[in-house]
Protein backbone atom coordinates (compact mmCIF):
# COMPACT_ATOMS: atom_id res chain seq x y z
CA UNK A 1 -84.69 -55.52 -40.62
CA UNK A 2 -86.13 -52.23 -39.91
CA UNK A 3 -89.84 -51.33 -38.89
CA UNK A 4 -91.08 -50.34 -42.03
CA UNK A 5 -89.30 -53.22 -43.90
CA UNK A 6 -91.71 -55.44 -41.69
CA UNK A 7 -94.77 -53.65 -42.01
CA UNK A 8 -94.18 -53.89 -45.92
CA UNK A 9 -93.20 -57.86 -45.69
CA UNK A 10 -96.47 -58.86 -43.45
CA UNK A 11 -98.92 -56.64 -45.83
CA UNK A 12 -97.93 -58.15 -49.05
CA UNK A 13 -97.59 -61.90 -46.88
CA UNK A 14 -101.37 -60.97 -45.99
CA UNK A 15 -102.94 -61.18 -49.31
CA UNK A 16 -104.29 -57.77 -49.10
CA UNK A 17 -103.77 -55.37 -51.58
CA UNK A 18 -101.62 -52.19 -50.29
CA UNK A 19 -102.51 -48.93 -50.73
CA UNK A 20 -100.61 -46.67 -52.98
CA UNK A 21 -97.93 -44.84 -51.22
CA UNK A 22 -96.48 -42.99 -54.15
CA UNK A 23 -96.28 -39.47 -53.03
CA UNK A 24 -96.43 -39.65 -49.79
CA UNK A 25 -93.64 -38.63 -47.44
CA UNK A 26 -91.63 -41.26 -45.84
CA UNK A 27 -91.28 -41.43 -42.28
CA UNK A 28 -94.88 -40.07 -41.78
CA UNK A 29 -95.84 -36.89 -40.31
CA UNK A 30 -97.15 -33.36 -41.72
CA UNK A 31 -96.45 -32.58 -45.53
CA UNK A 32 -94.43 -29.14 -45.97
CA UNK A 33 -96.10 -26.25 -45.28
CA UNK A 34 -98.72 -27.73 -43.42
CA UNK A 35 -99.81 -26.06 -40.70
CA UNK A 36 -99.89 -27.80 -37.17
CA UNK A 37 -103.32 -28.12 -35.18
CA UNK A 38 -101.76 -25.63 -32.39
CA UNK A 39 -100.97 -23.11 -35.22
CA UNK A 40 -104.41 -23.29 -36.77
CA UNK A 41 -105.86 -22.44 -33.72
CA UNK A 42 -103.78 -19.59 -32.73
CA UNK A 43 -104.51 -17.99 -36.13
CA UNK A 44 -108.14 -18.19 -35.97
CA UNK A 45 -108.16 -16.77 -32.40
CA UNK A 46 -106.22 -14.12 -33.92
CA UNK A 47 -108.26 -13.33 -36.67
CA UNK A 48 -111.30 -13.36 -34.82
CA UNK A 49 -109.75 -10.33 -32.55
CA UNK A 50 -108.46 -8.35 -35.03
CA UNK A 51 -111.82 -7.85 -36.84
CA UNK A 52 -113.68 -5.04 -38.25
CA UNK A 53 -114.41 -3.30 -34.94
CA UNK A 54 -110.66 -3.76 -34.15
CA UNK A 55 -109.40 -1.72 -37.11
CA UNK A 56 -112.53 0.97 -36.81
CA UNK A 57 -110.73 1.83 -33.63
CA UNK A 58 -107.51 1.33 -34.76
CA UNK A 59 -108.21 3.79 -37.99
CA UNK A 60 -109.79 6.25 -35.53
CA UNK A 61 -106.83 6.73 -32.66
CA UNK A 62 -104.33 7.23 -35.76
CA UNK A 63 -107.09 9.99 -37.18
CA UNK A 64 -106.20 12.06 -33.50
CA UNK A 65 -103.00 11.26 -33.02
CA UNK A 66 -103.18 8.73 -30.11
CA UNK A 67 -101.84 5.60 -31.97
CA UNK A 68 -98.95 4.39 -30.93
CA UNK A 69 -95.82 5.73 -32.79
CA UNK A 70 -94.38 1.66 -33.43
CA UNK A 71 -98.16 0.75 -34.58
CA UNK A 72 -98.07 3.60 -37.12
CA UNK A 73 -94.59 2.99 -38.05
CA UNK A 74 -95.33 -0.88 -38.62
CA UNK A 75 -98.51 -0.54 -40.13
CA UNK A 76 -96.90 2.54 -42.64
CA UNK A 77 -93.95 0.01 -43.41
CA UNK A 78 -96.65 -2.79 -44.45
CA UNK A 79 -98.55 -0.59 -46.79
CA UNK A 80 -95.25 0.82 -48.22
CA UNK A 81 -92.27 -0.99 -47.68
CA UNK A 82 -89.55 -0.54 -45.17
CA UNK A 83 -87.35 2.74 -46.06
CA UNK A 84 -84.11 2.10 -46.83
CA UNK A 85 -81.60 2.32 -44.11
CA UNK A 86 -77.61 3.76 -44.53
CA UNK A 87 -74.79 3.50 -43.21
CA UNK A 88 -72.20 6.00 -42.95
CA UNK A 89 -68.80 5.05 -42.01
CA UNK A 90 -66.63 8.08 -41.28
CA UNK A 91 -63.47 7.87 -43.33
CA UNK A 92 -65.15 4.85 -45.96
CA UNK A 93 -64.20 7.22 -48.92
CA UNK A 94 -60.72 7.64 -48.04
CA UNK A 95 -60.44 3.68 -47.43
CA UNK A 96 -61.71 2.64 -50.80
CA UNK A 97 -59.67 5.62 -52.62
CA UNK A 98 -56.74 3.66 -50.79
CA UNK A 99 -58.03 0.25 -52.10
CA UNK A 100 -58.39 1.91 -55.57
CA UNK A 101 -54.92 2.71 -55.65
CA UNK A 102 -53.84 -0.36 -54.54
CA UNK A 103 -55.70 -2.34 -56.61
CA UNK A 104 -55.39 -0.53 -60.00
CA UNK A 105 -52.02 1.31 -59.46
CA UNK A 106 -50.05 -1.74 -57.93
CA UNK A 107 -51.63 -5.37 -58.21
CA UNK A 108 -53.33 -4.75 -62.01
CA UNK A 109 -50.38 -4.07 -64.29
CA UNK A 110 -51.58 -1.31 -66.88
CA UNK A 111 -50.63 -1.04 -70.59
CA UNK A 112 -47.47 0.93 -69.98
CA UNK A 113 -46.24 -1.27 -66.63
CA UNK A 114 -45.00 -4.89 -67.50
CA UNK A 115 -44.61 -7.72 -64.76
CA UNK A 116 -41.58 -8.47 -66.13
CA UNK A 117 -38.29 -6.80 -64.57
């Protein structure tokens, strides 16, 4: 018989009424998204760093110039968005004209091309 089998048997054996448990996660433990104590803590250390004075100062080395280039980078990419990054592959246009061809010209029989012999 598992633990919580028992625990189940000897409250309702007790006479006392049992709480209601609909809802609640099995197994115990933090529901989703929950943040741990640890976490909580770290975040309001955080927050109490990075306050107004923080960003006065912050806001006044970008003004002349002596904010780091990564800080203004990150800090432009939260109030814009990332830009979009490309690839070019040298060659890529010649590869998919070749994959065209094959494709279309020789696996996809057209109107005038029958798979019959």
């Amino acid at each position: 018989m598992a633990h919580h089998e028992f625990s189940h048997r000897v409250a309702e054996d007790s006479g006392k009424q049992r709480r209601n448990t609909v809802g609640l996660l099995r197994g115990g433990g933090r529901a989703k998204g929950t943040l741990n104590k640890v976490t909580r803590e770290i975040r309001a250390l955080s927050l109490a760093l990075f306050d107004d004075e923080y960003w006065e100062r912050t806001k006044a080395r970008l003004l002349i110039g002596k904010l780091a280039p990564a800080i203004e980078a990150k800090l432009l990419a939260y109030a814009y968005g990332e830009p979009k990054q490309t690839v070019d592959v040298l060659g890529l246009s010649d590869l998919t004209a070749a994959l065209k061809r094959k494709v279309v010209d020789e696996l996809h029989p057209g109107p005038t091309k029958s798979l019959d012999p």
